[in-house]
C-alpha atoms as a PDB file:
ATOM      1  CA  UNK A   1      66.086  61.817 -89.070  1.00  0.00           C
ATOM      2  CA  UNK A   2      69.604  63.209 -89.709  1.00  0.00           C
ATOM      3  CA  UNK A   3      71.689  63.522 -86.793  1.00  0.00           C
ATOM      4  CA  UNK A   4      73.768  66.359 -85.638  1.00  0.00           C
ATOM      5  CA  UNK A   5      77.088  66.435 -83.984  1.00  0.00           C
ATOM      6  CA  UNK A   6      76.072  66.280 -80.354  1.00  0.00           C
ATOM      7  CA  UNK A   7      73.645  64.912 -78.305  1.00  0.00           C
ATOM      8  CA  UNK A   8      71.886  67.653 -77.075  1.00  0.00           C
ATOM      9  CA  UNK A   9      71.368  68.561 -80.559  1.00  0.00           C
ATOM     10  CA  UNK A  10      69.299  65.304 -81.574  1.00  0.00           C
ATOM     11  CA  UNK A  11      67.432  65.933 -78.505  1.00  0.00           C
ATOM     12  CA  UNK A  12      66.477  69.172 -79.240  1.00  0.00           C
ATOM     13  CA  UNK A  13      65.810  68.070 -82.660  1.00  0.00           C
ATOM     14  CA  UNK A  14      63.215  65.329 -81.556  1.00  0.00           C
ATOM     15  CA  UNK A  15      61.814  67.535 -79.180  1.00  0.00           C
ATOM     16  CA  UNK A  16      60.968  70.131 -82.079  1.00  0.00           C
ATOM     17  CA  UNK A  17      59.950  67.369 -84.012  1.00  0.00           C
ATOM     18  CA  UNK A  18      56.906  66.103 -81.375  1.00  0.00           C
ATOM     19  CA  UNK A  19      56.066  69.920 -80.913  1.00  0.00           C
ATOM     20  CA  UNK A  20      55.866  70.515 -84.905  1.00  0.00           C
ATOM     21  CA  UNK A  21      53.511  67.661 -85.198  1.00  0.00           C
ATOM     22  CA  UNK A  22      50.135  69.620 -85.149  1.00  0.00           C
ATOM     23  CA  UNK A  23      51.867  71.457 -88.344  1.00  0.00           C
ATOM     24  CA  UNK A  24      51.470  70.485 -91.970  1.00  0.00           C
ATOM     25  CA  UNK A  25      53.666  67.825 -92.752  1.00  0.00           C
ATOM     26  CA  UNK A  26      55.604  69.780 -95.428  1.00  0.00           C
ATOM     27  CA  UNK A  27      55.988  72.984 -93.306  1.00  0.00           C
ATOM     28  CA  UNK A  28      57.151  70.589 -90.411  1.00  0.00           C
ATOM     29  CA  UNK A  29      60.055  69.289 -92.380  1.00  0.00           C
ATOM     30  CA  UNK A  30      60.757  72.820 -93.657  1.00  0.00           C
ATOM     31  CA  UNK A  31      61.469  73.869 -90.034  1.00  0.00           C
ATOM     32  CA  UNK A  32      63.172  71.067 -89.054  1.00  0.00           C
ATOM     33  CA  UNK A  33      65.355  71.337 -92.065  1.00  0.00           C
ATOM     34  CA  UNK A  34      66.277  74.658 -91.209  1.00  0.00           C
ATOM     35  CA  UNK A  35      66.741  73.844 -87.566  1.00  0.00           C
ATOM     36  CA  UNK A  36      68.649  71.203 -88.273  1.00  0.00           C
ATOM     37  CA  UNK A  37      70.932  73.273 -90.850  1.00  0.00           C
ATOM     38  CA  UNK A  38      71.524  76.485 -88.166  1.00  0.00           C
ATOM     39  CA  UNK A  39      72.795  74.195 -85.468  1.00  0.00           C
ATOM     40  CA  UNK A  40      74.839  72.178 -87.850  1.00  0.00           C
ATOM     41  CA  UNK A  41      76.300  76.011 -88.882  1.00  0.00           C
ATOM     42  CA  UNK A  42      76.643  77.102 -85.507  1.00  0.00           C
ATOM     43  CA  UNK A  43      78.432  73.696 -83.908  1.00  0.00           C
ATOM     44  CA  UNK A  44      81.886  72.806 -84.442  1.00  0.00           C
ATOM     45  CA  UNK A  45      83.001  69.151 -84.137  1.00  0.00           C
ATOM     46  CA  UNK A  46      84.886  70.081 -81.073  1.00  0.00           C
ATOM     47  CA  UNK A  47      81.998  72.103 -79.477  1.00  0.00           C
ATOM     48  CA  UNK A  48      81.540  71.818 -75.481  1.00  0.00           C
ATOM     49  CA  UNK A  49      78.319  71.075 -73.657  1.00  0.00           C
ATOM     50  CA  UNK A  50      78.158  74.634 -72.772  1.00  0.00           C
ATOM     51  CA  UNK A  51      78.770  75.837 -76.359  1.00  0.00           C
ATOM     52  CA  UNK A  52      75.564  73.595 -77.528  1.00  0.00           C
ATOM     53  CA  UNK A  53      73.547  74.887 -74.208  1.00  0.00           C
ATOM     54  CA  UNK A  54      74.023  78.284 -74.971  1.00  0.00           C
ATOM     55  CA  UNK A  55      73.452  77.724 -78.760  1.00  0.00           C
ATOM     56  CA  UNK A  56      70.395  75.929 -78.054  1.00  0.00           C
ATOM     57  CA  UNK A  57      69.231  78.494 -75.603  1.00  0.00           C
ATOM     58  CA  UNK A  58      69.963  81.160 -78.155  1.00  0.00           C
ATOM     59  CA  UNK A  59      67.148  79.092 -80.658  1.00  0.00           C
ATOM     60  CA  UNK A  60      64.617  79.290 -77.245  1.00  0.00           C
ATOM     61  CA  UNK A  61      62.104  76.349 -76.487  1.00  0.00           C
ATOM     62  CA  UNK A  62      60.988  73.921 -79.297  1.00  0.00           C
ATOM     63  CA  UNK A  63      57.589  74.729 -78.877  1.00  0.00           C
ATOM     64  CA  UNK A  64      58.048  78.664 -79.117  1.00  0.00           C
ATOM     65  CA  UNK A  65      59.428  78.048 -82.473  1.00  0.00           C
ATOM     66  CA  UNK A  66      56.532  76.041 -83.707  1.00  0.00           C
ATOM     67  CA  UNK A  67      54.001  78.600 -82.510  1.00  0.00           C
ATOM     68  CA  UNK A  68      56.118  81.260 -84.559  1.00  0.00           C
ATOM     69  CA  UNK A  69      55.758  79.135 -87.194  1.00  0.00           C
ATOM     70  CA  UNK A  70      52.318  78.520 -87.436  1.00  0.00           C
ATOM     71  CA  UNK A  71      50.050  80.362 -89.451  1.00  0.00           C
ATOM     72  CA  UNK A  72      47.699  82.700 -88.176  1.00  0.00           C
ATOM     73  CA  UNK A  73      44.166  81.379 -88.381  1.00  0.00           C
ATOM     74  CA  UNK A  74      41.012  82.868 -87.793  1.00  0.00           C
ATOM     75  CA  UNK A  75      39.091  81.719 -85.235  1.00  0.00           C
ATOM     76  CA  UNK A  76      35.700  80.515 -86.000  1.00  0.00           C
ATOM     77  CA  UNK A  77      33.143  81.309 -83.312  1.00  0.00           C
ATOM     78  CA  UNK A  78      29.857  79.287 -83.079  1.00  0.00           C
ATOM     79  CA  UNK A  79      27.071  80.977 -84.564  1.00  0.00           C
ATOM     80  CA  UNK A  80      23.385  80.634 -86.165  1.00  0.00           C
ATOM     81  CA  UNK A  81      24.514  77.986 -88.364  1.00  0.00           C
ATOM     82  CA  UNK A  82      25.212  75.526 -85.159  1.00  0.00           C
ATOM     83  CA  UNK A  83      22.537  76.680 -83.562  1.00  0.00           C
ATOM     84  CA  UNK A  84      19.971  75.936 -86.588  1.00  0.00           C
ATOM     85  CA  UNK A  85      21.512  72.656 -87.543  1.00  0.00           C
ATOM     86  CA  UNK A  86      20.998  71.306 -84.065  1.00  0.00           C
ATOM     87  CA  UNK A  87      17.756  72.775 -84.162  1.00  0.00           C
ATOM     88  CA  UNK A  88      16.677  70.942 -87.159  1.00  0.00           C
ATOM     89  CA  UNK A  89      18.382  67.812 -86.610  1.00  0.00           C
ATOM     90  CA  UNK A  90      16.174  67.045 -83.162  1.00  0.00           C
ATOM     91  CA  UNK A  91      12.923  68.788 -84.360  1.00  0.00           C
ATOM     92  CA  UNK A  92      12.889  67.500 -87.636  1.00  0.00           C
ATOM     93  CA  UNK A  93      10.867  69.776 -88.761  1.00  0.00           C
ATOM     94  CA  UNK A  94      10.038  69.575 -91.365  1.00  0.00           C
ATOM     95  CA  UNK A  95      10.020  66.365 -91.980  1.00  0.00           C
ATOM     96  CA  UNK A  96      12.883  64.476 -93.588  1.00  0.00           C
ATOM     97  CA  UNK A  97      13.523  67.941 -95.430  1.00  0.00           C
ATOM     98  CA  UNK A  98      14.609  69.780 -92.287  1.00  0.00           C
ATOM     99  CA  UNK A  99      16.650  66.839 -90.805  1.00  0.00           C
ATOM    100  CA  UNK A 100      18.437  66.667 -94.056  1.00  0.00           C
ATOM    101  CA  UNK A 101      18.853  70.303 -94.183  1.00  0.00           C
ATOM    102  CA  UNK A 102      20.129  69.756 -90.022  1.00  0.00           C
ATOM    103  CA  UNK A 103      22.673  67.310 -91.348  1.00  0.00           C
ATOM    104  CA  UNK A 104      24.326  69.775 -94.230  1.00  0.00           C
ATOM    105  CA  UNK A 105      24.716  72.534 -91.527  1.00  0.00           C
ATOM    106  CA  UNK A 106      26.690  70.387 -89.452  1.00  0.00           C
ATOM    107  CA  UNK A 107      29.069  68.634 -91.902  1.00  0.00           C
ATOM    108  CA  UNK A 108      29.935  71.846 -93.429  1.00  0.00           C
ATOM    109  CA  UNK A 109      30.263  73.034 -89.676  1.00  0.00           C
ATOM    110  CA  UNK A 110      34.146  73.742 -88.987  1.00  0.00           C
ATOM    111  CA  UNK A 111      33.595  73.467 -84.743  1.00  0.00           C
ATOM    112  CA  UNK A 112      32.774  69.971 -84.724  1.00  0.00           C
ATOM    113  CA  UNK A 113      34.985  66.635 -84.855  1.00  0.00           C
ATOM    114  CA  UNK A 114      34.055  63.917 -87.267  1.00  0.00           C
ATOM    115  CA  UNK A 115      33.153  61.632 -84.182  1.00  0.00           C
ATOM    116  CA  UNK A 116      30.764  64.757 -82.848  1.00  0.00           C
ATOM    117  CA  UNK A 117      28.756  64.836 -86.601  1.00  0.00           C
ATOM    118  CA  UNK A 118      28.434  60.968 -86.617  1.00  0.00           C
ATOM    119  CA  UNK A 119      26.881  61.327 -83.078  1.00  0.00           C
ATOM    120  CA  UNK A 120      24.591  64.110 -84.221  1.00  0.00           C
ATOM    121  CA  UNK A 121      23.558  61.964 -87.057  1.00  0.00           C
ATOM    122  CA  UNK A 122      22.736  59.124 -85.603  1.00  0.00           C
ATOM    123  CA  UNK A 123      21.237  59.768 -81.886  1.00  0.00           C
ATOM    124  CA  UNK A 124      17.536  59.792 -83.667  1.00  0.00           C
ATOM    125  CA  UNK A 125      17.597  60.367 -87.636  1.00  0.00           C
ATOM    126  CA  UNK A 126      15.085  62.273 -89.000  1.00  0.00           C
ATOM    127  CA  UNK A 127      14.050  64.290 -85.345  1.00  0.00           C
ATOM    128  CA  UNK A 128      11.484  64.560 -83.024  1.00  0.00           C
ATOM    129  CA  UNK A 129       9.240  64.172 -86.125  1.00  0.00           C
ATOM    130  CA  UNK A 130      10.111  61.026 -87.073  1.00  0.00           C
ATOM    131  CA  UNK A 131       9.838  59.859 -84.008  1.00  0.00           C
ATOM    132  CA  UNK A 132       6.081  60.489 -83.340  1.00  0.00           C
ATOM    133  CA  UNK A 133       4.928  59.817 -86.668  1.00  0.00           C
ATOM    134  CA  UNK A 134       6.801  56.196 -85.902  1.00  0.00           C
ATOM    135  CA  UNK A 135       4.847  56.397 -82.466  1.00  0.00           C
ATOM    136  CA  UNK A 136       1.324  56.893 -84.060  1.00  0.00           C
ATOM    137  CA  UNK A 137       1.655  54.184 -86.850  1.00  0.00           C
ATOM    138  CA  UNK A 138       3.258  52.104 -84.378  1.00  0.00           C
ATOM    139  CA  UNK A 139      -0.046  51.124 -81.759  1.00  0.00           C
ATOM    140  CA  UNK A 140      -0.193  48.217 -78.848  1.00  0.00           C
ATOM    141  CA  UNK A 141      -1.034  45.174 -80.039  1.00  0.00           C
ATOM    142  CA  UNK A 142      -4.935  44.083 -79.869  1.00  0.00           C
ATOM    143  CA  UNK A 143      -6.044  41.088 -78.137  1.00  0.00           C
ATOM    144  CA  UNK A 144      -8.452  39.105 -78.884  1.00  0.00           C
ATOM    145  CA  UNK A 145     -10.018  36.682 -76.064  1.00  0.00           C
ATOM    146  CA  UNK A 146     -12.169  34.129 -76.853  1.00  0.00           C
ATOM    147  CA  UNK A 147     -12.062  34.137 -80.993  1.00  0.00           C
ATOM    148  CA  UNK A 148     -13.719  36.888 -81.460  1.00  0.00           C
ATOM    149  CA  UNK A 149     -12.064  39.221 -84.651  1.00  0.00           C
ATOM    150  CA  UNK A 150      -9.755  41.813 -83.334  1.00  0.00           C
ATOM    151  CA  UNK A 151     -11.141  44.775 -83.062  1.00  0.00           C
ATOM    152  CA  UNK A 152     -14.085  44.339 -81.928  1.00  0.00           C
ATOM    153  CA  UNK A 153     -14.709  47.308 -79.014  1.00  0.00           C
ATOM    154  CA  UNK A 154     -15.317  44.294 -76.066  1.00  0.00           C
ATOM    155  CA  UNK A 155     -11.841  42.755 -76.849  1.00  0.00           C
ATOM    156  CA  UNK A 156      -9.168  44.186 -74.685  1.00  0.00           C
ATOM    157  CA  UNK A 157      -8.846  46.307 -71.521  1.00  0.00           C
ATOM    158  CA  UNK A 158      -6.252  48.269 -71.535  1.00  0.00           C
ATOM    159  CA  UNK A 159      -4.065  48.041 -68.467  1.00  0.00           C
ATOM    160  CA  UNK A 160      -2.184  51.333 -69.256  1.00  0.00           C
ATOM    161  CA  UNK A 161       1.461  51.928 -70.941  1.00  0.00           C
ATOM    162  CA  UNK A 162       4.403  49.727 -69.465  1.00  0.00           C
ATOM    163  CA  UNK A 163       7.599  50.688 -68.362  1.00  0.00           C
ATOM    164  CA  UNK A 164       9.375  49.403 -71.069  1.00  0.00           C
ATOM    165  CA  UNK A 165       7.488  52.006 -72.572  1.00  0.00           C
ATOM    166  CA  UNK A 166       8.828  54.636 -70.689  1.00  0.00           C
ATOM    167  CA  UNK A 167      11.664  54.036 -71.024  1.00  0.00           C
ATOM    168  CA  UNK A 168      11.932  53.880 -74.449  1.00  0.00           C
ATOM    169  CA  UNK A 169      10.081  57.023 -74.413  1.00  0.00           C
ATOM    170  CA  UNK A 170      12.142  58.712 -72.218  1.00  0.00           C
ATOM    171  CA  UNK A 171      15.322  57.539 -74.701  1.00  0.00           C
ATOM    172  CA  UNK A 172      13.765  58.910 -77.530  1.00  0.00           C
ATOM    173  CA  UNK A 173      12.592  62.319 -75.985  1.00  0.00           C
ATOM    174  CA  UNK A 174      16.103  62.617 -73.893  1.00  0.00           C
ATOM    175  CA  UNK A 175      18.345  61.787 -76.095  1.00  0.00           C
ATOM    176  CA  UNK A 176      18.572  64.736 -79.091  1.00  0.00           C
ATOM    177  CA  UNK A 177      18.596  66.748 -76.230  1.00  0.00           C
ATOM    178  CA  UNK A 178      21.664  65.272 -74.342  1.00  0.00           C
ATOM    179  CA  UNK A 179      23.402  65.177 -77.660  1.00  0.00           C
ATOM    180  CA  UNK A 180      22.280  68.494 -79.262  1.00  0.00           C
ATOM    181  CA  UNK A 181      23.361  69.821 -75.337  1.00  0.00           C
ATOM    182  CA  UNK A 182      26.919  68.493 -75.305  1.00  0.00           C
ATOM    183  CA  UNK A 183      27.718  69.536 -79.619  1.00  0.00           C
ATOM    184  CA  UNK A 184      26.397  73.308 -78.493  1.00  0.00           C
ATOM    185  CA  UNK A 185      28.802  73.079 -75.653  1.00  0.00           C
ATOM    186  CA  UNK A 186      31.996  71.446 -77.603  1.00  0.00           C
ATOM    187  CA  UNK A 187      31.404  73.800 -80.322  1.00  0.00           C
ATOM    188  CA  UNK A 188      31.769  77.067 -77.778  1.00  0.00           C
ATOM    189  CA  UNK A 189      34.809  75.063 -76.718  1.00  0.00           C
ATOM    190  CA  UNK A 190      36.500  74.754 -80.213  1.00  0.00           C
ATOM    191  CA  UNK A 191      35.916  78.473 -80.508  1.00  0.00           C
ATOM    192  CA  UNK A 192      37.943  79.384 -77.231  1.00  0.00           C
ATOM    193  CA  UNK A 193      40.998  77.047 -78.499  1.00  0.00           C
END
């Protein structure tokens, strides 16, 4: 960074520089370029403190310059197509086709982070769907007392799910909800900033 003639200057200079940060880089060295030119222009080598205050003043806060200087963007407001991805990515429905179809809505989604798609994505691929056809192939496993072939009716009692079971249950019911919940409510907050 090229430094000025007084100290007040460079400070004002790096504090533009942090505030121009959220700006493309080559716009951000644009305006710091021309910054950096008008107080060069409007500072003598003999200027006072007071002359640099009140030259400095003149320019007004770093960060009112960099929200002059940033674009206008529209603001993108959450709408049906956040709504049916996170619809489709928990029900699944139907299968694989409308996870898959879940998973396009929210990558080409604007309102979400990178972090907030992986979470979508991975919480339970392929939906609710998925997820009981895994719990019907998926049985307890038989018992067989006394050598007789399993599956013979007399072979087991059951003794009733466990709570492992429940749990694990619970995780896969709860979850897709908790995440579809908080993504809903991050994208209404992307659209307020």
């Amino acid at each position: 960074m090229m430094t000025t003639t007084h100290p007040l200057a460079d400070e004002y200079l790096k504090r533009l520089d942090r505030a121009a940060r959220a700006l493309p880089r080559h716009e951000r060295e644009e305006l710091l370029a021309d910054v950096r030119t008008h107080l060069e222009a409007g500072l003598s080598p003999d200027a006072t403190e007071v002359d640099v205050r009140n030259l400095l003043d003149g320019l007004g806060p770093p960060e009112a310059i960099v929200a002059a200087a940033s674009p206008e963007r529209p603001s993108v407001q959450r709408g049906a197509r956040e709504v049916c991805a996170l619809l489709l990515l928990v029900t699944g429905f139907p299968p694989v086709i409308g996870w898959l179809a879940g998973v396009g809505l929210l990558l080409w989604s604007p309102l979400w982070s990178a972090r907030q798609k992986l979470l979508a994505i991975l919480v339970w691929p392929g939906g609710y769907v998925v997820a009981l056809g895994i719990g019907l192939v998926v049985s307890p496993a038989a018992c067989s007392p006394g050598g007789r072939p399993v599956g013979a009716p007399a072979d087991c009692v059951s003794a009733g799910p466990s709570v492992l079971t429940f749990v694990v249950a619970a995780l896969v019911v709860l979850a897709p909800l908790v995440a579809a919940a908080y993504l809903y409510r991050e994208a209404g907050r992307r659209t307020a900033v």
